[in-house]
Protein backbone atom coordinates (compact mmCIF):
# COMPACT_ATOMS: atom_id res chain seq x y z
CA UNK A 1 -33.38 -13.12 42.82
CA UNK A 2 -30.92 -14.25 45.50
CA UNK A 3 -27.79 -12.80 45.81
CA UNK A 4 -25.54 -15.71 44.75
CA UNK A 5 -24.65 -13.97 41.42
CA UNK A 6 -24.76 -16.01 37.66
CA UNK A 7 -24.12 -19.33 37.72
CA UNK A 8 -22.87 -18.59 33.75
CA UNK A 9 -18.44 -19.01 34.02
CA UNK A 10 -17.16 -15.62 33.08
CA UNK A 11 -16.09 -15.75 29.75
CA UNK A 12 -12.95 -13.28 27.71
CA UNK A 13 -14.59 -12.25 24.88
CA UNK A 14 -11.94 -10.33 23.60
CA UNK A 15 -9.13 -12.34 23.20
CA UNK A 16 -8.67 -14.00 19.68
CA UNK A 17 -11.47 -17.19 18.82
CA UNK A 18 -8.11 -20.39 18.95
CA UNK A 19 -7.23 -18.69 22.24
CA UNK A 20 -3.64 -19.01 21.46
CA UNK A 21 -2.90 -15.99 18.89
CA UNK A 22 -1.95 -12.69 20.98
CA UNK A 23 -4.70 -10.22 20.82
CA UNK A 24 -4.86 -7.75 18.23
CA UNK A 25 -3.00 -4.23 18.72
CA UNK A 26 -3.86 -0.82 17.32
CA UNK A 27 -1.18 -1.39 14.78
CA UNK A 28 -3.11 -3.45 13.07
CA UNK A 29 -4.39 -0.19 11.63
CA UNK A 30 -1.56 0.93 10.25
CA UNK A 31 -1.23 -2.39 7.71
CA UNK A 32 -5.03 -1.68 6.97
CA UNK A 33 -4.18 1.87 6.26
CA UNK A 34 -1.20 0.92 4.19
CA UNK A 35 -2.98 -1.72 2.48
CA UNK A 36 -6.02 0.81 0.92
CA UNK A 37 -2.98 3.30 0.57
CA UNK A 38 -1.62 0.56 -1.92
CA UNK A 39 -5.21 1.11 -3.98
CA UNK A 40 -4.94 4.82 -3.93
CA UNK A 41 -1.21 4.23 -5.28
CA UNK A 42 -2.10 1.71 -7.86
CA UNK A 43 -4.93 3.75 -8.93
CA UNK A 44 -2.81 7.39 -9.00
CA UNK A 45 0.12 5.56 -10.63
CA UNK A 46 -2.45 3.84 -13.34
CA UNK A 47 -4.21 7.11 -13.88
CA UNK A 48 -0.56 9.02 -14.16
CA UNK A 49 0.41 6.16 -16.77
CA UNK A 50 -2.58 6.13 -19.08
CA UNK A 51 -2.44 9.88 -19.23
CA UNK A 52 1.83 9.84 -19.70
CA UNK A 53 0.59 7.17 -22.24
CA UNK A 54 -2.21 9.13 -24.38
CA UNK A 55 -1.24 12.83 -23.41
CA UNK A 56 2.75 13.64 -23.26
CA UNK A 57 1.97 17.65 -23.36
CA UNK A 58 0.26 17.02 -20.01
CA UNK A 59 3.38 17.42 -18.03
CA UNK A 60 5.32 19.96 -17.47
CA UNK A 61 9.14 19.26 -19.25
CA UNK A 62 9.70 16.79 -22.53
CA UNK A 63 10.99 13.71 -22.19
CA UNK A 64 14.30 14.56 -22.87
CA UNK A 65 13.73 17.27 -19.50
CA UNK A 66 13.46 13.49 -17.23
CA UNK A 67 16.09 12.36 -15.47
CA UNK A 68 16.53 9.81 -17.57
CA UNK A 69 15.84 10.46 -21.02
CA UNK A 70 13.14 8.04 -21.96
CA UNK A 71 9.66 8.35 -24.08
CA UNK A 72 6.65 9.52 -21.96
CA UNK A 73 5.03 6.00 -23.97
CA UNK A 74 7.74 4.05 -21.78
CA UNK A 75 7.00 5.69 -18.81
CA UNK A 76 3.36 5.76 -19.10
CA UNK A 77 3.57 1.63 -19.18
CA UNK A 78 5.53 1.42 -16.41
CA UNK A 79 3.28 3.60 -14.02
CA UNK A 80 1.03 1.67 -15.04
CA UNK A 81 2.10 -1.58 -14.48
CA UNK A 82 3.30 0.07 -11.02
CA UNK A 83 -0.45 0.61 -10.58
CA UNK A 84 -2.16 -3.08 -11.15
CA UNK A 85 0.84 -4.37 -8.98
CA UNK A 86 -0.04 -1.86 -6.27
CA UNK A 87 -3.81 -2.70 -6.32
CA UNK A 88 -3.28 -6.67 -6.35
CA UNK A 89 -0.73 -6.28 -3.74
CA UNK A 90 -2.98 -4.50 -1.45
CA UNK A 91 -5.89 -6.49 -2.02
CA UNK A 92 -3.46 -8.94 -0.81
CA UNK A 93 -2.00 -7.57 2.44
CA UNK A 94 -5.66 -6.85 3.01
CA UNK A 95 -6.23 -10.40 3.39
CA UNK A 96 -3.12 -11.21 5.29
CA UNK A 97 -0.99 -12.66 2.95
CA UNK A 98 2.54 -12.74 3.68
CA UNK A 99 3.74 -13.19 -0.20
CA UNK A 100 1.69 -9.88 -0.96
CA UNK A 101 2.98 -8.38 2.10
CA UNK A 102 6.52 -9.13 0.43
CA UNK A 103 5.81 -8.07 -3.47
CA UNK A 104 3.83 -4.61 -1.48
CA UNK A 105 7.09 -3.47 -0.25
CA UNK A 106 9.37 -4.51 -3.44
CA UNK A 107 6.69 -2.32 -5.46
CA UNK A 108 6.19 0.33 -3.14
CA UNK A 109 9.90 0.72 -3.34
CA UNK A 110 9.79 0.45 -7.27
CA UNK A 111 6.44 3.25 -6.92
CA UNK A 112 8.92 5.60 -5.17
CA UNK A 113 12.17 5.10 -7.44
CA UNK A 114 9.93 5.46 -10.73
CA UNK A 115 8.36 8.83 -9.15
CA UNK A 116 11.76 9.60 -8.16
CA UNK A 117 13.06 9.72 -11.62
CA UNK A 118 9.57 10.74 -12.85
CA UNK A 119 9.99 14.37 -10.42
CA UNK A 120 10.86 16.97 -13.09
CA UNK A 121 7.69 16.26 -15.15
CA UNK A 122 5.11 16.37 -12.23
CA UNK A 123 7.34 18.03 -9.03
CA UNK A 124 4.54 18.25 -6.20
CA UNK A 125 2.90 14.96 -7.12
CA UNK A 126 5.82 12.56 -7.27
CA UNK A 127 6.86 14.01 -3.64
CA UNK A 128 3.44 13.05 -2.89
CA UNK A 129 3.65 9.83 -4.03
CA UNK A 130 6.67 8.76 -2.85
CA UNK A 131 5.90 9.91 0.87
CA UNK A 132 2.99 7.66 0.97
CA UNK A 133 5.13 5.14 -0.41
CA UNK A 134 7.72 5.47 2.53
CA UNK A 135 4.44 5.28 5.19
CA UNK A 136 3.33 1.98 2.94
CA UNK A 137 6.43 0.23 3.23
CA UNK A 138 7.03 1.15 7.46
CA UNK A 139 3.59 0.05 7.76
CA UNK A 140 3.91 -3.29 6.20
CA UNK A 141 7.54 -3.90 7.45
CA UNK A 142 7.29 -2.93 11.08
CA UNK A 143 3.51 -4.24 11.71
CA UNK A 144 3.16 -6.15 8.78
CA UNK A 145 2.51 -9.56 10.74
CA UNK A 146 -0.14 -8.52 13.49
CA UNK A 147 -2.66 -8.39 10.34
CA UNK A 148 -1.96 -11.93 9.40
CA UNK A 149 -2.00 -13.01 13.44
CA UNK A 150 -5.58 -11.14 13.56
CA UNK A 151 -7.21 -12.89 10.19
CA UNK A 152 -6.95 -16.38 11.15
């Protein structure tokens, strides 16, 4: 071995493969967090529908105890519509779709209005629910974008 050194060019292995997208940042696990927050959501808000749907004694007021005064039947389909959105959505931002990035926040906005109304039958849960939904939506507003840079 002579001390010339590699005759190999250095290479950057870390930057993106086209060379000409900016390199990923450590936000880019916030829209990865938000986007399997989205399944939790769609799955909690599906699960809170089917049972507002089969079980109205479940929770703890009537219907007429809401905020607005609407059958449990009516509530349990939206929730769960709430949910399949949710799910699709963040299957969506997972991949780095902008147009599911979009419909995420809408519903995640709708997820936290519903459970906003929704908070005299299940108190602890909705306030739950609609703090995640808060860290969903600054997730896929303020980094939103660096997901879709990194999957191309």
């Amino acid at each position: 071995m002579t001390g010339i050194g590699s005759s190999r060019p250095e290479l950057d292995a870390t930057r993106v493969a086209d060379g000409n997208a900016p390199d990923p940042t450590g936000w880019t696990g916030w829209v990865v967090f938000a986007s399997f927050m989205m399944f939790l959501l769609g799955a909690f808000q599906a699960i809170e529908g089917l049972v507002a749907l089969f079980n109205d004694g479940f929770y703890l007021v009537g219907a007429s105890g809401l905020v607005v005064d609407i059958n449990y039947n009516v509530w349990g389909t939206v929730h769960l519509v709430l949910g399949i959105l949710l799910i699709a959505s963040g299957a969506g931002v997972l991949s780095g779709n902008v147009a599911a990035r979009t419909v995420g926040v809408i519903v995640a906005g709708l997820s936290a209005l519903a459970n906003l109304v929704f908070i005299g039958a299940y108190p602890i849960w909705s306030t739950i629910v609609i703090t995640v939904d808060v860290l969903v939506i600054y997730a896929l507003t303020v980094h939103g974008r660096e997901l879709r840079d990194t999957s191309r």
